[in-house]
N, C-alpha and C. Protein backbone atom coordinates (compact mmCIF):
# COMPACT_ATOMS: atom_id res chain seq x y z
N UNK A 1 14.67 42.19 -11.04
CA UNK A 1 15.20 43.28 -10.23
C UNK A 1 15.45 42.81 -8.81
N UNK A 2 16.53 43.62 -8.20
CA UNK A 2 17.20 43.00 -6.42
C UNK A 2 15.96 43.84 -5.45
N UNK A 3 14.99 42.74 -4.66
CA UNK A 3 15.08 43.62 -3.63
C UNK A 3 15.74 43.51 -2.56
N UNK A 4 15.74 44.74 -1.83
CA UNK A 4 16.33 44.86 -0.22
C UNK A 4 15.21 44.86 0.90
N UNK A 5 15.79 44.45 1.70
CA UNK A 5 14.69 44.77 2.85
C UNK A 5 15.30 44.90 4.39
N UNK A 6 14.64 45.01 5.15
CA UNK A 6 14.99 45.52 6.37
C UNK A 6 13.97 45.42 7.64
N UNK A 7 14.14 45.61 9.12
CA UNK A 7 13.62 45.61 9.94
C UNK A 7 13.64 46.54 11.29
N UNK A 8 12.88 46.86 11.66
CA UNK A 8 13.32 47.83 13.12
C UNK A 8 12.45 47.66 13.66
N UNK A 9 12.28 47.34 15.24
CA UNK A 9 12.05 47.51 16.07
C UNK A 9 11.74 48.06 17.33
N UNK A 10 11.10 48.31 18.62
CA UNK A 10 11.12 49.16 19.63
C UNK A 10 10.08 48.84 20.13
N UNK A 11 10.72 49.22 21.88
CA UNK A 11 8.98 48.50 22.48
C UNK A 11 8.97 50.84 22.83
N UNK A 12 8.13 51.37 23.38
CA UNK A 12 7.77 52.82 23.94
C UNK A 12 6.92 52.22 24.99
N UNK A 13 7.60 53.15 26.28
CA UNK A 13 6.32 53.02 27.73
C UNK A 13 5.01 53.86 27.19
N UNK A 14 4.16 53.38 25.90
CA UNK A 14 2.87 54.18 25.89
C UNK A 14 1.68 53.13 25.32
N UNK A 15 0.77 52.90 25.69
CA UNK A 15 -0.22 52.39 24.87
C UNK A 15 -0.30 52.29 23.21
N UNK A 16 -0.93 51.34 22.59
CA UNK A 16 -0.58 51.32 21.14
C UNK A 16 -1.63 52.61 20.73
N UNK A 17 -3.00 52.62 21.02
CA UNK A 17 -3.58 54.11 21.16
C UNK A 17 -3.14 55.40 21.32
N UNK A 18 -2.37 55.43 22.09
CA UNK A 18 -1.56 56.70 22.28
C UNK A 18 -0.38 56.85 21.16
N UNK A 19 0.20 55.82 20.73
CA UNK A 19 1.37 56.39 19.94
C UNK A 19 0.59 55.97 18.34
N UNK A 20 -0.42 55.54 18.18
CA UNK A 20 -0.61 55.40 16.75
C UNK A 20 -1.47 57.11 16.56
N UNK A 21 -2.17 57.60 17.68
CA UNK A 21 -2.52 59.10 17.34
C UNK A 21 -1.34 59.88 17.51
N UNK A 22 0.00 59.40 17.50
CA UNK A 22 1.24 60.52 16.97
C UNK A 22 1.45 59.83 15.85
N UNK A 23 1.46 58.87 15.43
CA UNK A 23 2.18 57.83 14.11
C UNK A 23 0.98 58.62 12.68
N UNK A 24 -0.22 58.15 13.40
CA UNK A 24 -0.87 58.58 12.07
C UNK A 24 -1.21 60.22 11.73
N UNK A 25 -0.28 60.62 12.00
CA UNK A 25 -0.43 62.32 11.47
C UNK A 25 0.35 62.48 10.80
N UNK A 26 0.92 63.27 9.70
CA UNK A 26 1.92 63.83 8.87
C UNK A 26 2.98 64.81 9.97
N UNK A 27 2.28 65.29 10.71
CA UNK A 27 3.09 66.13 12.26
C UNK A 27 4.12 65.08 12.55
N UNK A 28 2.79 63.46 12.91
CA UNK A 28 4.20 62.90 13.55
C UNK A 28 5.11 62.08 13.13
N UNK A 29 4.58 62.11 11.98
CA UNK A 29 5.78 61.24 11.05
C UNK A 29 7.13 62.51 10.75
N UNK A 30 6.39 63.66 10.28
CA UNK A 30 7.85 64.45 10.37
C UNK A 30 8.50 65.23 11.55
N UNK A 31 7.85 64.66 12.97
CA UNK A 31 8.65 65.06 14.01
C UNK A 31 9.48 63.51 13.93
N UNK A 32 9.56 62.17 13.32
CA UNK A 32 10.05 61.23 13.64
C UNK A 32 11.59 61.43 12.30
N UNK A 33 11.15 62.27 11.21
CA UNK A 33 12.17 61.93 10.50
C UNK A 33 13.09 63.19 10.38
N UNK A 34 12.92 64.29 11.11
CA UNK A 34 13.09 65.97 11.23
C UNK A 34 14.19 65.37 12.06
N UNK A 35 15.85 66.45 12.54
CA UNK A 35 15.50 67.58 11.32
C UNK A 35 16.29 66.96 10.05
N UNK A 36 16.56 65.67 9.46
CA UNK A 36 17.27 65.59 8.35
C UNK A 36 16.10 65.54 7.32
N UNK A 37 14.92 64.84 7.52
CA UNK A 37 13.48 64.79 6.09
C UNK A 37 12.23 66.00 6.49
N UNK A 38 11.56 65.75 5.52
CA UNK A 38 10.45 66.32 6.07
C UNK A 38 9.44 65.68 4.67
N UNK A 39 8.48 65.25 4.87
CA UNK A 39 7.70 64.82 4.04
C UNK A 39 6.34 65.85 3.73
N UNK A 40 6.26 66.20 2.68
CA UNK A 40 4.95 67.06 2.26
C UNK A 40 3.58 66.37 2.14
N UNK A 41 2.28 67.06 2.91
CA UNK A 41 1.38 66.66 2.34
C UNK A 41 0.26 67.80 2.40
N UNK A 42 -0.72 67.30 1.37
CA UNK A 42 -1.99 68.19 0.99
C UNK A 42 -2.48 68.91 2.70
N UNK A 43 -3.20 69.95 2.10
CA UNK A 43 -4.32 70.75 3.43
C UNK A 43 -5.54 69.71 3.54
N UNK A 44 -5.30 70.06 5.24
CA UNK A 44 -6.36 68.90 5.54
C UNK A 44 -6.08 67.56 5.04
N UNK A 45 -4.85 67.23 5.13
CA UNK A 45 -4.70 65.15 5.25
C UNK A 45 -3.75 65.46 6.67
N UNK A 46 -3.14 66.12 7.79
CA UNK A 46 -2.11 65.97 8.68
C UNK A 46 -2.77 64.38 9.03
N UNK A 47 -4.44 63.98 9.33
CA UNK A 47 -4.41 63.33 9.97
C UNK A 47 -4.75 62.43 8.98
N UNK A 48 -4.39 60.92 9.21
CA UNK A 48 -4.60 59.93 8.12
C UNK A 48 -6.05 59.40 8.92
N UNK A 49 -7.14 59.95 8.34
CA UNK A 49 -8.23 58.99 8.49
C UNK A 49 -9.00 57.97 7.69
N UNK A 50 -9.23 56.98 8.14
CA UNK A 50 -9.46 55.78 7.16
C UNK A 50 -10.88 55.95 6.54
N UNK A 51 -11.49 56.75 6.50
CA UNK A 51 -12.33 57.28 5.45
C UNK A 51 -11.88 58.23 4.72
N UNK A 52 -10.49 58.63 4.55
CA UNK A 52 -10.06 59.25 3.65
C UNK A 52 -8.75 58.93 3.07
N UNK A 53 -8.87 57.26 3.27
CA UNK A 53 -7.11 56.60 2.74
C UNK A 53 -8.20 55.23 1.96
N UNK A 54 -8.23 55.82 0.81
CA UNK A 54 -8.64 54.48 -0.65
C UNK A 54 -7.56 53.81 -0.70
N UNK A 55 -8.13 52.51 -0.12
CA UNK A 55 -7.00 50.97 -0.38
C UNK A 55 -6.63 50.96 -1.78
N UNK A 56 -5.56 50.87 -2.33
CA UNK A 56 -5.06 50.11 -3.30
C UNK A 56 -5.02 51.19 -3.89
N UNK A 57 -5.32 52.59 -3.97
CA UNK A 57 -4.99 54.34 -4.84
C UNK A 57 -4.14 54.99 -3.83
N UNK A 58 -3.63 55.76 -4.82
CA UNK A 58 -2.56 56.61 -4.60
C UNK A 58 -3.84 57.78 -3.46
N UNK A 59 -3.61 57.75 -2.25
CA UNK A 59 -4.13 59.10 -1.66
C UNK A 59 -3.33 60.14 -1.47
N UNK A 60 -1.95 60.47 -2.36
CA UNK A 60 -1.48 61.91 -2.17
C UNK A 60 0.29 61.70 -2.87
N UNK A 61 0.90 62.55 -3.24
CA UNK A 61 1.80 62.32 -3.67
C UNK A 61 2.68 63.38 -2.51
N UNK A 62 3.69 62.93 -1.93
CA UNK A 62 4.59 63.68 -0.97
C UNK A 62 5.55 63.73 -1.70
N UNK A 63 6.19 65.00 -0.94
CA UNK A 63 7.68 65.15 -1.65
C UNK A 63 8.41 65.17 -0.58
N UNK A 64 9.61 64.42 -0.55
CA UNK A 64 10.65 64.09 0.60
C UNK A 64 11.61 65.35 0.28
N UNK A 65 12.28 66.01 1.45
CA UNK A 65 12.52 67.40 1.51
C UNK A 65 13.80 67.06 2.60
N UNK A 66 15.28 67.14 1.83
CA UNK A 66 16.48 66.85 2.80
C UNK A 66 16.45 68.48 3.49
N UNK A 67 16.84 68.47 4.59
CA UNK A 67 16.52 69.21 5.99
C UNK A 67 15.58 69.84 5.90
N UNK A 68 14.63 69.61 5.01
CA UNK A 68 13.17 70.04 5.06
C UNK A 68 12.85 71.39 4.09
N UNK A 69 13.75 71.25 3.40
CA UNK A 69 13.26 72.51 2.37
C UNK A 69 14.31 71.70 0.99
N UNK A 70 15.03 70.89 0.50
CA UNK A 70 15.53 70.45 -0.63
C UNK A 70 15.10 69.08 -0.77
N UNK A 71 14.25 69.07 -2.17
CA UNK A 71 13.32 68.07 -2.51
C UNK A 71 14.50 66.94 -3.03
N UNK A 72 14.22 65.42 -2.83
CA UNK A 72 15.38 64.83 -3.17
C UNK A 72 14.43 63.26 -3.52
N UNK A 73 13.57 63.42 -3.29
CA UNK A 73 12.17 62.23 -4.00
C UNK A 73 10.61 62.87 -4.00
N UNK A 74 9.96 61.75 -4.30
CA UNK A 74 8.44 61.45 -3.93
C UNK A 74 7.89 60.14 -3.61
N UNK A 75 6.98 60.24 -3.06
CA UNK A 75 6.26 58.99 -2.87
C UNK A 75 5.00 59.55 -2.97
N UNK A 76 4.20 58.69 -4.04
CA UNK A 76 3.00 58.38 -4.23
C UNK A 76 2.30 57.68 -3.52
N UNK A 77 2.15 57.91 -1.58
CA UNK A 77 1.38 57.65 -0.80
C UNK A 77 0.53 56.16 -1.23
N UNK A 78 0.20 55.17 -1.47
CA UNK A 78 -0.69 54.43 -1.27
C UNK A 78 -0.77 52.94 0.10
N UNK A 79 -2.06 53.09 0.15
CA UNK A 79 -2.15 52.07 1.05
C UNK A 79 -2.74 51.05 0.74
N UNK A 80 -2.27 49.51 0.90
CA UNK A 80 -2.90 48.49 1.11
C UNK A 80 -3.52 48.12 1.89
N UNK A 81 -2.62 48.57 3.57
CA UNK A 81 -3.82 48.01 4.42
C UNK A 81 -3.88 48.87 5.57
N UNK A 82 -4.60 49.23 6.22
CA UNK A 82 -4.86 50.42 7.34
C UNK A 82 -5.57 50.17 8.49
N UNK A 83 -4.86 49.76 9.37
CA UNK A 83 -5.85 49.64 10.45
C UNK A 83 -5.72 50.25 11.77
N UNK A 84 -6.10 51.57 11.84
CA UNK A 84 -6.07 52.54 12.95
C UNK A 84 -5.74 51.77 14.30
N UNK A 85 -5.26 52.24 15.12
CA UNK A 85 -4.62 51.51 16.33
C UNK A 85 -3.65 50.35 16.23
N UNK A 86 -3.60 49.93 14.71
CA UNK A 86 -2.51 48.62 14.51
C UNK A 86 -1.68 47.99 14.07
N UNK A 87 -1.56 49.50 12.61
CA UNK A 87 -0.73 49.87 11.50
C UNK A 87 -1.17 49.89 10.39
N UNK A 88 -0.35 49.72 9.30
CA UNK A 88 -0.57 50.09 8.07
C UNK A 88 0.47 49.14 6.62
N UNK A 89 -0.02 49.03 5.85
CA UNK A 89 1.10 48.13 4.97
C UNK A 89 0.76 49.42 3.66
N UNK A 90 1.75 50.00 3.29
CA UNK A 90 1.95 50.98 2.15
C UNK A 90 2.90 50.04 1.56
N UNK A 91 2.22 50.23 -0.27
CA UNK A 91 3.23 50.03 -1.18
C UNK A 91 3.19 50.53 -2.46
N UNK A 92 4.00 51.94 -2.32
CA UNK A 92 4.00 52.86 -3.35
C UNK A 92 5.32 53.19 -4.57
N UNK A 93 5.03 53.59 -5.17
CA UNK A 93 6.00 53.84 -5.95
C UNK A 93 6.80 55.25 -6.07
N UNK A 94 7.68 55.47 -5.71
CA UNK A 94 8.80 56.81 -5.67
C UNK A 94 9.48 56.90 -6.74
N UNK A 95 9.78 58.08 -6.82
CA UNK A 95 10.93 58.58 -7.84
C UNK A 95 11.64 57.75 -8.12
N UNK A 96 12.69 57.25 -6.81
CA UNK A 96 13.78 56.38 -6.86
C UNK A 96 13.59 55.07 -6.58
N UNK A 97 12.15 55.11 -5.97
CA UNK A 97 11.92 53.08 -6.14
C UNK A 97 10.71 52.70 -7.01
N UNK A 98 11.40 51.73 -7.87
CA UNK A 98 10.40 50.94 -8.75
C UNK A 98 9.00 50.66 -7.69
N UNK A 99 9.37 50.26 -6.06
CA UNK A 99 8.61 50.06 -5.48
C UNK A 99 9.04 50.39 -3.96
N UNK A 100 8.46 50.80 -3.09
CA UNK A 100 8.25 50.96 -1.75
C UNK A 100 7.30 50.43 -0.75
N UNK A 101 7.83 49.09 -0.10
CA UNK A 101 7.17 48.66 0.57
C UNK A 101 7.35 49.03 2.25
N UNK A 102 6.19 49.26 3.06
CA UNK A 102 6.17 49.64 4.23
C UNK A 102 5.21 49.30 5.23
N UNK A 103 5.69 48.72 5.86
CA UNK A 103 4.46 48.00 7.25
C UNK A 103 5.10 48.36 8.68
N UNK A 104 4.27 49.20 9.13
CA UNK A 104 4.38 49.14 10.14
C UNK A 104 3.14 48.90 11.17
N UNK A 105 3.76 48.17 12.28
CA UNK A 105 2.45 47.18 13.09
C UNK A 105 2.82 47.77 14.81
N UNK A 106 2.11 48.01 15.20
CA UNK A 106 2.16 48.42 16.94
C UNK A 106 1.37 47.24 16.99
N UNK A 107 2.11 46.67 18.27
CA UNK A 107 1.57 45.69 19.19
C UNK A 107 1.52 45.95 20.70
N UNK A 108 0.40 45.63 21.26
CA UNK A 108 0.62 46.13 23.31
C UNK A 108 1.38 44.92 23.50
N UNK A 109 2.69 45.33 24.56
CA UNK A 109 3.60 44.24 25.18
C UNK A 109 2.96 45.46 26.37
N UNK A 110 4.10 44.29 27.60
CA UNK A 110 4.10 44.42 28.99
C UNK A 110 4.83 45.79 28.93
N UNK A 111 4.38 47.03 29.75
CA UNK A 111 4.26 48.07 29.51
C UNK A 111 4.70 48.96 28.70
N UNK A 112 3.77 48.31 27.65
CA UNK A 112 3.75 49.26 26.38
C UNK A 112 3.55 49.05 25.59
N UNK A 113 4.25 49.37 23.94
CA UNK A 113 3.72 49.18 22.64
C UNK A 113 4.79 49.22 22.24
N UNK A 114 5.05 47.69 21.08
CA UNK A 114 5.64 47.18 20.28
C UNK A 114 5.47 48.20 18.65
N UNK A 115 6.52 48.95 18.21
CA UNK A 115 6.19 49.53 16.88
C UNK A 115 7.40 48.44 16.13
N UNK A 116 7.10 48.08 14.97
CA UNK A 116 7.23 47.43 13.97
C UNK A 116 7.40 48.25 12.82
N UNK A 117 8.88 48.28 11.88
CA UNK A 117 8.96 48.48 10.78
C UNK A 117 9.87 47.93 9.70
N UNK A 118 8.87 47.10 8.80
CA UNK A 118 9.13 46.43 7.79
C UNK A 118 9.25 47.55 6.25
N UNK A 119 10.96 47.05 5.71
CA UNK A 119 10.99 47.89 4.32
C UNK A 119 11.14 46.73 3.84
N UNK A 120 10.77 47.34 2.46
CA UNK A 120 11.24 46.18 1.24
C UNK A 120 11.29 47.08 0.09
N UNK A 121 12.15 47.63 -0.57
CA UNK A 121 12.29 48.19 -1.89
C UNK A 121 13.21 47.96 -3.06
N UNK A 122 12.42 48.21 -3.95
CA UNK A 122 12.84 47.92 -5.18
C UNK A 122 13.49 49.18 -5.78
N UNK A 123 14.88 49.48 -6.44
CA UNK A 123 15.12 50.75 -6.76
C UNK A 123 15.19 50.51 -8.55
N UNK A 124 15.30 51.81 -8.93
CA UNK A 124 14.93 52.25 -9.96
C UNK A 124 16.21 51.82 -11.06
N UNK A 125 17.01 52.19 -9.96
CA UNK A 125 19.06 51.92 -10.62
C UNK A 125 19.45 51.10 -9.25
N UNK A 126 19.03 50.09 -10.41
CA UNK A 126 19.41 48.61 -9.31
C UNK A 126 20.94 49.14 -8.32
N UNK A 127 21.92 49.51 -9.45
CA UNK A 127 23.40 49.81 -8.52
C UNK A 127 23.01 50.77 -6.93
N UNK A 128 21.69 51.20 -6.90
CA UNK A 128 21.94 52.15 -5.79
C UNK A 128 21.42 51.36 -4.50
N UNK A 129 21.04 50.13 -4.94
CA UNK A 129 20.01 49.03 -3.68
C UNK A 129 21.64 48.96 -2.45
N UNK A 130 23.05 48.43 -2.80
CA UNK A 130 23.70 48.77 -2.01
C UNK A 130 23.97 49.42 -0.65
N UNK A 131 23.63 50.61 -1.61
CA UNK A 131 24.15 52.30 -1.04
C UNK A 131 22.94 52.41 -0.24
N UNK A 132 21.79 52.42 -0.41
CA UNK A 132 20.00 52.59 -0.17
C UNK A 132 19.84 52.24 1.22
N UNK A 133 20.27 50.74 1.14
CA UNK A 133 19.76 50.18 2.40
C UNK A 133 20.55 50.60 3.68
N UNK A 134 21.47 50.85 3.80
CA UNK A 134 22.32 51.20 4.97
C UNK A 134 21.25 52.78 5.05
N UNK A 135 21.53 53.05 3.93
CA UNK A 135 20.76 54.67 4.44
C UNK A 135 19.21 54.63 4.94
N UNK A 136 18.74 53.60 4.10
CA UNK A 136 17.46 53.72 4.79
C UNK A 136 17.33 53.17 6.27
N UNK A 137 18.20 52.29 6.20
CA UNK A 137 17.87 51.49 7.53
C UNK A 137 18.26 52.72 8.59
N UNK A 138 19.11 53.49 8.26
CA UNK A 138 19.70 54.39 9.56
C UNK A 138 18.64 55.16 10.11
N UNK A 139 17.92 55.70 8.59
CA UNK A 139 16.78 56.95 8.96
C UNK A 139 15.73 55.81 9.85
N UNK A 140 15.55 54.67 9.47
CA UNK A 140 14.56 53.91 10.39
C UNK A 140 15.00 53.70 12.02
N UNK A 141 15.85 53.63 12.05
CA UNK A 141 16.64 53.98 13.32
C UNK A 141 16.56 55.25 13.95
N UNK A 142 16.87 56.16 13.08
CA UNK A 142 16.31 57.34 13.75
C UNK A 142 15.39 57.43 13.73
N UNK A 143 14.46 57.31 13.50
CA UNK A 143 12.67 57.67 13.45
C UNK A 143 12.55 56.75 14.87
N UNK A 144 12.91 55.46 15.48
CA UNK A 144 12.53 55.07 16.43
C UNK A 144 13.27 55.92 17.55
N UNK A 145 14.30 56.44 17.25
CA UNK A 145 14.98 56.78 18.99
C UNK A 145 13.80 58.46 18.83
N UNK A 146 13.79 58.75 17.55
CA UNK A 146 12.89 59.71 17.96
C UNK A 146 11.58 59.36 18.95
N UNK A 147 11.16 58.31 18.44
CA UNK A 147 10.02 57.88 18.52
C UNK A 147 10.51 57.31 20.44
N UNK A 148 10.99 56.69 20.69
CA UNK A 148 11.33 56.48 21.85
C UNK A 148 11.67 57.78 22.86
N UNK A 149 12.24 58.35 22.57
CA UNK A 149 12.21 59.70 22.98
C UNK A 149 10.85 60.75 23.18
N UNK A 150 9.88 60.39 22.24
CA UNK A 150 9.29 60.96 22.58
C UNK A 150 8.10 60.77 23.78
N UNK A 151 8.16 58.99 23.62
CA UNK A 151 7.07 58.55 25.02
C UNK A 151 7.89 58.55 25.84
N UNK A 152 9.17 58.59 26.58
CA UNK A 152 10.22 58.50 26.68
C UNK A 152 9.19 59.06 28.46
N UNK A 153 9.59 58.36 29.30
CA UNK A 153 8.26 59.03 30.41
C UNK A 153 7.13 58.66 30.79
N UNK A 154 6.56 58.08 30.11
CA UNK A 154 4.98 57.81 29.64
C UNK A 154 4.08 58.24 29.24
């Protein structure tokens, strides 16, 4: 099977502390992908705490929601690696990907924080890896100007 993969970048004027307590909430992941996604999750997970994210299990199944009310995937949430203040490597399996790989890494640069995001997916109907990646890469693009926008100040 083809994979694709991809990269994005961004430095934000904020500490890696400060923007990984907007990154690791379900709030701020769907203020980063709103208003075209919205990702679902259980009562009581908004915040991802690492006593409640089992390495290598599925901790929740989301449903991806085009302008936030028409369901159009899932992802079966899992994490490989989690490290509060420094990112996270998810690699789950969705509706539409055989596999979903996802790392994202904050690093402190000179004033500020480096966010990092690595895709790599595998789709289900190889013909759609094409079509996929331009789209995914865009929404990753938007999630950073969101994301820039929002420390956008300090």
């Amino acid at each position: 099977m083809a994979e694709y993969a991809f990269e994005v970048s961004s430095v934000v004027p904020a500490p890696p502390a400060a923007v990984w307590a907007r990154v690791s909430t379900m709030t701020g992941v769907n203020a980063e992908l709103m208003p075209f996604m919205r990702m679902t999750h259980p009562r009581g997970m908004d915040r991802l705490d690492p006593a409640r994210v089992p390495l290598g299990r599925r901790v929740f199944r989301s449903w991806i929601l085009l302008f936030g009310v028409v369901p159009i995937d899932w992802d079966d949430v899992t994490f490989v690696r989690f490290e509060p203040g420094r990112g996270f490597l998810e690699s789950s399996p969705m509706l539409t990907q055989r596999r979903w790989v996802h790392e994202r890494r904050l690093e402190p640069v000179a004033g500020g924080c480096r966010i990092t995001d690595r895709v790599a997916f595998e789709p289900r109907l190889p013909l759609l890896g094409p079509a996929l990646r331009p789209l995914y890469q865009w929404v990753f693009r938007h999630r950073h100007r969101r994301l820039r926008r929002a420390f956008a100040g300090g």
